[in-house]
Protein backbone atom coordinates (compact mmCIF):
# COMPACT_ATOMS: atom_id res chain seq x y z
CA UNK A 1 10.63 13.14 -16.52
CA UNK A 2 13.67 12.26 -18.94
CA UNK A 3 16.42 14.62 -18.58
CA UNK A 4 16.51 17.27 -21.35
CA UNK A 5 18.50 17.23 -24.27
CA UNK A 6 20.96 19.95 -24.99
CA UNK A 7 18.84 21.06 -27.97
CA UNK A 8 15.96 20.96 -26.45
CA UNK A 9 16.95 23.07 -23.54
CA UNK A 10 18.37 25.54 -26.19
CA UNK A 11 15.28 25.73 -27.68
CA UNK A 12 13.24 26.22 -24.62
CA UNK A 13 15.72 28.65 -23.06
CA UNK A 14 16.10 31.32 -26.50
CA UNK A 15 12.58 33.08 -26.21
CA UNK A 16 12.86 33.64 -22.28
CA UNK A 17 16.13 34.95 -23.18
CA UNK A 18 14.51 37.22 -25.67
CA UNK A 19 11.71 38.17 -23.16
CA UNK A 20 14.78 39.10 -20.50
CA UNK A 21 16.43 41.28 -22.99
CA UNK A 22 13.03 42.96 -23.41
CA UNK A 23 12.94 43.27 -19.49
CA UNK A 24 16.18 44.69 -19.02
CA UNK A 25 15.33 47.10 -22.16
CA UNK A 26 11.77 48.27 -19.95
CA UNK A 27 14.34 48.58 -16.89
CA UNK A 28 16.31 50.89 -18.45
CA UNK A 29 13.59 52.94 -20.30
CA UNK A 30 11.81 53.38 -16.98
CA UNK A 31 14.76 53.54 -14.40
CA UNK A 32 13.42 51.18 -12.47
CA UNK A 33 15.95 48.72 -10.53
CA UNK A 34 16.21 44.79 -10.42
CA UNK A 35 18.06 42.74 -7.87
CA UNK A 36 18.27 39.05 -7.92
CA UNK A 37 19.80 36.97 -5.00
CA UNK A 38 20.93 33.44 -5.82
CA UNK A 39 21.64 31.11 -2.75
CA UNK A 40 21.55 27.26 -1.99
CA UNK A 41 23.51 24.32 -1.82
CA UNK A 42 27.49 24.09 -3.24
CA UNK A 43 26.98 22.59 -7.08
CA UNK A 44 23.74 23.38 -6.96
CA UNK A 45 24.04 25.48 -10.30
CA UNK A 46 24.08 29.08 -9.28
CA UNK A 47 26.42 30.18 -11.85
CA UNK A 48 25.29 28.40 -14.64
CA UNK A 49 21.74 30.13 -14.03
CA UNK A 50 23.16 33.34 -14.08
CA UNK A 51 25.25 33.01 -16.78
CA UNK A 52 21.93 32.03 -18.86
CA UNK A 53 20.04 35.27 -17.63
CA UNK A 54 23.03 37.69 -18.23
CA UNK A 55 24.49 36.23 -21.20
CA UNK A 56 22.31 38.32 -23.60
CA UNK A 57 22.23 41.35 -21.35
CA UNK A 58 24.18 44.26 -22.18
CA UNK A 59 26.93 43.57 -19.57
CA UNK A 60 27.53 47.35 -18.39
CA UNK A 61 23.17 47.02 -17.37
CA UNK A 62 23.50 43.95 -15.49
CA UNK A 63 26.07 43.48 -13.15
CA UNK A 64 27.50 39.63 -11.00
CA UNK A 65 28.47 40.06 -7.87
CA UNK A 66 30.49 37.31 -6.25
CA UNK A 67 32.17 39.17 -3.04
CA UNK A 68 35.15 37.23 -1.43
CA UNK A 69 35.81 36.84 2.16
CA UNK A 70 35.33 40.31 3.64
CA UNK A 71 38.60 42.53 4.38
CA UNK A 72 39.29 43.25 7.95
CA UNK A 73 38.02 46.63 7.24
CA UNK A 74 34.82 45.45 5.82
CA UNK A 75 34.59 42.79 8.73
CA UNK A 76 34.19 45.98 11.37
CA UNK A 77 31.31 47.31 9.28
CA UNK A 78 27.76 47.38 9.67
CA UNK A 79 26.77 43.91 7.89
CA UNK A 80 25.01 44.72 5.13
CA UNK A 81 27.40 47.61 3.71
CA UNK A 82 29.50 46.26 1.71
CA UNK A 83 26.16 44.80 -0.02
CA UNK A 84 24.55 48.33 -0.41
CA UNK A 85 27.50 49.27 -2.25
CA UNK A 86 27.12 47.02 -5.10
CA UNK A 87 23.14 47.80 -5.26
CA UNK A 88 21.93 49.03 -8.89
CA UNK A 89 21.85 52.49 -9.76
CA UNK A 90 18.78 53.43 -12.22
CA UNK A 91 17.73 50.80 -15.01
CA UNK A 92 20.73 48.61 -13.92
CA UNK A 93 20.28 44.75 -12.96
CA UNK A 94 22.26 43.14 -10.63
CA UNK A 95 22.88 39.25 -10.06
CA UNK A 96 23.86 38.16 -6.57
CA UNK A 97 25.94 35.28 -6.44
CA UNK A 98 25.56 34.55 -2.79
CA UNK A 99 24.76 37.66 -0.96
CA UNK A 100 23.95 38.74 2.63
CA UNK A 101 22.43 35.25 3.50
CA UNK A 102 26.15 33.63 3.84
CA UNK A 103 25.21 34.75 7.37
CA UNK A 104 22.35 32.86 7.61
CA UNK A 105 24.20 29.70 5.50
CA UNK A 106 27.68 28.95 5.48
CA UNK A 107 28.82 31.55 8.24
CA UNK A 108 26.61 29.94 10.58
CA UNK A 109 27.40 26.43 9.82
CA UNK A 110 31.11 26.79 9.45
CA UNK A 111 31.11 28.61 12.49
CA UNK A 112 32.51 31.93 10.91
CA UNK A 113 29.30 33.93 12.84
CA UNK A 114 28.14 33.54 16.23
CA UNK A 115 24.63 32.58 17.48
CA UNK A 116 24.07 36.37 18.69
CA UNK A 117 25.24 37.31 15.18
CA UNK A 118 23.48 35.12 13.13
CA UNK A 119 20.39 35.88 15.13
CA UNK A 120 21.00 39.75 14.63
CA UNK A 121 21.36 39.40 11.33
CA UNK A 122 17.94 37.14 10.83
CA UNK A 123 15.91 40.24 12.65
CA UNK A 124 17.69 42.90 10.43
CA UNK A 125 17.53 41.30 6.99
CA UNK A 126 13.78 41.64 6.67
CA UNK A 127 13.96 45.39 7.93
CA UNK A 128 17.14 45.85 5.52
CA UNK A 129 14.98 44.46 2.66
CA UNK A 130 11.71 46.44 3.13
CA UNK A 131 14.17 49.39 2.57
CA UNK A 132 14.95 48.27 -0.42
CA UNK A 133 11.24 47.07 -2.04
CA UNK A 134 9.83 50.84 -0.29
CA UNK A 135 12.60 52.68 -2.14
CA UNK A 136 11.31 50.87 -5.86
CA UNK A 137 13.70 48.13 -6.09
CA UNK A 138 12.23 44.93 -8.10
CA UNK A 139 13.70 42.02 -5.58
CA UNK A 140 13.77 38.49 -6.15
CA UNK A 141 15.32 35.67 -3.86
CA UNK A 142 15.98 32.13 -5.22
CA UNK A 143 17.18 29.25 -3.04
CA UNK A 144 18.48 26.66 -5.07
CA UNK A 145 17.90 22.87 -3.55
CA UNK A 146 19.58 19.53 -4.73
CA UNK A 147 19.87 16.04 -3.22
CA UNK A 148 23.10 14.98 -1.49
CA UNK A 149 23.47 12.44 -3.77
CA UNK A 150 23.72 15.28 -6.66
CA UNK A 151 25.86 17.10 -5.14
CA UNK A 152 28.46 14.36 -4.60
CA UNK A 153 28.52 13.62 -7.79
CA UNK A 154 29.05 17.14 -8.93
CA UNK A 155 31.86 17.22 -6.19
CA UNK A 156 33.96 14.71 -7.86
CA UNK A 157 33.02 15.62 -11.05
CA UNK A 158 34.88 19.11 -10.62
CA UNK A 159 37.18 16.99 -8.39
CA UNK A 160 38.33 15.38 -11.91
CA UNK A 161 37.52 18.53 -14.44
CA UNK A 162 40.99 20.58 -14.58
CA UNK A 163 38.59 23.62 -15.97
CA UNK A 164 36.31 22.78 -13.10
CA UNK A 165 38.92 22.39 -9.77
CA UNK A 166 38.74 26.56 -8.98
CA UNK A 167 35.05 25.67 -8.34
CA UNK A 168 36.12 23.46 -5.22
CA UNK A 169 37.45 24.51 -2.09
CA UNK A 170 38.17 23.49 1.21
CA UNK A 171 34.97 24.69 2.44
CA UNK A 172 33.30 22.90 -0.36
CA UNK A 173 34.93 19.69 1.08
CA UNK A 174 34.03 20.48 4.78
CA UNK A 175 30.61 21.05 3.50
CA UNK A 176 30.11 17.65 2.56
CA UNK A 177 29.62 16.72 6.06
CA UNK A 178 27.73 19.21 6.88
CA UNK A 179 24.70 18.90 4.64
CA UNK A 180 21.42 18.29 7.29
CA UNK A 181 23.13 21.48 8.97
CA UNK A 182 22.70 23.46 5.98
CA UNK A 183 19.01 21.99 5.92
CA UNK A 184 18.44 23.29 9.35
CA UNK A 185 20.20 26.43 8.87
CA UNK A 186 18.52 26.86 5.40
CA UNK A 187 15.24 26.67 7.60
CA UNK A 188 15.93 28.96 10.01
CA UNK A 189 16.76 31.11 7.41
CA UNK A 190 13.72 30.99 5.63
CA UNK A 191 10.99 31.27 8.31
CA UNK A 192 12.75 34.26 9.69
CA UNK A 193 13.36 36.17 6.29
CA UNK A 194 10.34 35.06 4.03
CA UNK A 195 8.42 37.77 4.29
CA UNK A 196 5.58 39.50 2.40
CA UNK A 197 7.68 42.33 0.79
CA UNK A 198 10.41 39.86 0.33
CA UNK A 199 9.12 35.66 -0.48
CA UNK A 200 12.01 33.19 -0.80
CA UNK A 201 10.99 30.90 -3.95
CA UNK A 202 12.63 27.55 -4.21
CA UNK A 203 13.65 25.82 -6.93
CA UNK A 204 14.94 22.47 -7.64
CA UNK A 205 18.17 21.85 -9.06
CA UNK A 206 18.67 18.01 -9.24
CA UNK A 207 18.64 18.85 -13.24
CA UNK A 208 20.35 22.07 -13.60
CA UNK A 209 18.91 22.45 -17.52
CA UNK A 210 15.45 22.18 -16.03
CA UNK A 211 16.14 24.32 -13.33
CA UNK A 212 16.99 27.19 -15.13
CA UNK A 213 14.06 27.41 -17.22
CA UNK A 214 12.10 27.39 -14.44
CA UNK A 215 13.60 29.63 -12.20
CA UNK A 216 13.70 32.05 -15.02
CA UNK A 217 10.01 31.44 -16.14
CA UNK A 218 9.22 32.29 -12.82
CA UNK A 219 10.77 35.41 -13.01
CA UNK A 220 10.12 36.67 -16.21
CA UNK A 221 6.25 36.22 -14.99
CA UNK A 222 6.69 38.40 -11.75
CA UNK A 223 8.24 41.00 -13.39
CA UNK A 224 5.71 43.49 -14.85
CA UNK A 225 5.10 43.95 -17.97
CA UNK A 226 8.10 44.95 -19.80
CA UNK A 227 7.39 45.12 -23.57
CA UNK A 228 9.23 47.99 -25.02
CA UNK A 229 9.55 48.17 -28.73
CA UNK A 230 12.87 48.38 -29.67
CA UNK A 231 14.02 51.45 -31.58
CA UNK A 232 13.87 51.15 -35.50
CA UNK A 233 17.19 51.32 -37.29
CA UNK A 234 17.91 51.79 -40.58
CA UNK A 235 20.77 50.02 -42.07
CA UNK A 236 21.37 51.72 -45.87
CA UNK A 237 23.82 49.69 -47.97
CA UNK A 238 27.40 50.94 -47.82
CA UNK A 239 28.82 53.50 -50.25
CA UNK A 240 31.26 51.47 -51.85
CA UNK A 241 32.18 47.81 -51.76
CA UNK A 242 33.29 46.56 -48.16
CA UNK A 243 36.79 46.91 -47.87
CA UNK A 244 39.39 44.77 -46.78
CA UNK A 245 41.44 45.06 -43.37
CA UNK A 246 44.71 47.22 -44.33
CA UNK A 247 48.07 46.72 -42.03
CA UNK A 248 51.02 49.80 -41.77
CA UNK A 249 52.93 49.24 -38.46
CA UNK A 250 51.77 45.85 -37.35
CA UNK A 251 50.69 42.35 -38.78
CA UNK A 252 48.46 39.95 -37.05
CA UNK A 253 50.22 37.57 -35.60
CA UNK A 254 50.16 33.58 -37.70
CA UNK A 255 46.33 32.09 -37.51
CA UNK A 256 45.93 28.91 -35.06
CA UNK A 257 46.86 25.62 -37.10
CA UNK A 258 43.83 23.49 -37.30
């Protein structure tokens, strides 16, 4: 298949961005709760596929989380806390950007967890996740996958991108070397946490345009249904003619030279 076109992608992408503002409007009118975990390989285009499902969103409804390393404090909790604590509250949404599974991924391969811990935490997570599908949370789990080959390019592509180089770390780097023990971990993972309640669904990311769409057909078509009219609202003409923006203490400052 020839990659997509910018405009094309665009095109494809607007409706399921209209259907996702008319799922987070049914969220909100029925207080039900949406969580969606995004893991899978560095580069693999995590952000950029939650940027297109949240970019239309009212932003106090849906919610990115992106912890950072865990405090010291945080480290002598029980695992999962720190995760509860970002959870959505009533008709929210929230977008994990990594979540619990760094456990199961790059703790485990970097060596940041131990065996007993990683294999604590692969017995718990199914238990901590029936929790949250028996209390009424809607919860989704996306691996995303793409080919070494992919993600070296993408490497050296933020490598060169001065808007791009926050995106690449030292563990990014380490991680290059490491990619058939994210494989193996990434299976462990997923025959000890896909579960009934809880399915993993992969999705591959060797074209990040086409990837998006269809991670987020998929999900638009597992939520329920969601169609909630939106209220009518009138607009009446104004009273007078529209006025123009009037200064007392302050000007704006000069307008950019183009």
């Amino acid at each position: 298949m020839s990659k997509l076109k910018r405009e094309q992608y665009q095109a494809l992408l607007e409706p399921m961005q209209v259907e996702l503002a008319n799922a987070a409007r049914w969220l909100q009118h029925t207080g039900r709760r949406l969580v969606v975990v995004f893991e899978g390989r560095d580069t693999a285009g995590k952000g950029g596929a939650i940027q297109a499902i949240h970019e239309h969103i009212n932003p106090r409804q849906c919610r990115v989380v992106a912890l950072p390393k865990p405090s010291e404090r945080e480290a002598g909790q029980w695992y999962f806390q720190r995760y509860v604590e970002q959870l959505p509250a009533a008709g929210e949404i929230v977008l994990f950007d990594r979540s619990w599974y760094n456990r199961a991924g790059v703790e485990k391969v970097m060596g940041f967890a131990s065996d007993t811990q990683v294999a604590a935490f692969l017995k718990a997570a199914p238990l901590f996740e029936k929790q949250l599908v028996d209390d009424g949370i809607l919860l989704f789990k996306y691996w995303l996958c793409c080919d070494q080959e992919k993600q070296e390019k993408r490497f050296t592509d933020r490598l060169h991108d001065p808007l791009k180089g926050w995106k690449l770390s030292p563990i990014d780097l380490e991680a290059r070397s490491r990619y058939r023990a994210y494989t193996e971990a990434r299976e462990a993972m997923l025959d000890a946490t896909h579960t009934r309640h809880a399915p993993w669904t992969l999705v591959d990311f060797n074209d990040q345009k086409l990837g998006r769409l269809s991670l987020i057909r998929d999900l638009l078509d597992r939520l329920p249904d969601t169609r909630i009219d939106a209220p009518a609202i009138t607009f009446p003409p104004l009273a007078s003619p529209p006025a123009r923006e009037h200064y007392g203490a302050l000007e704006p400052i000069p307008a950019f030279k183009v």
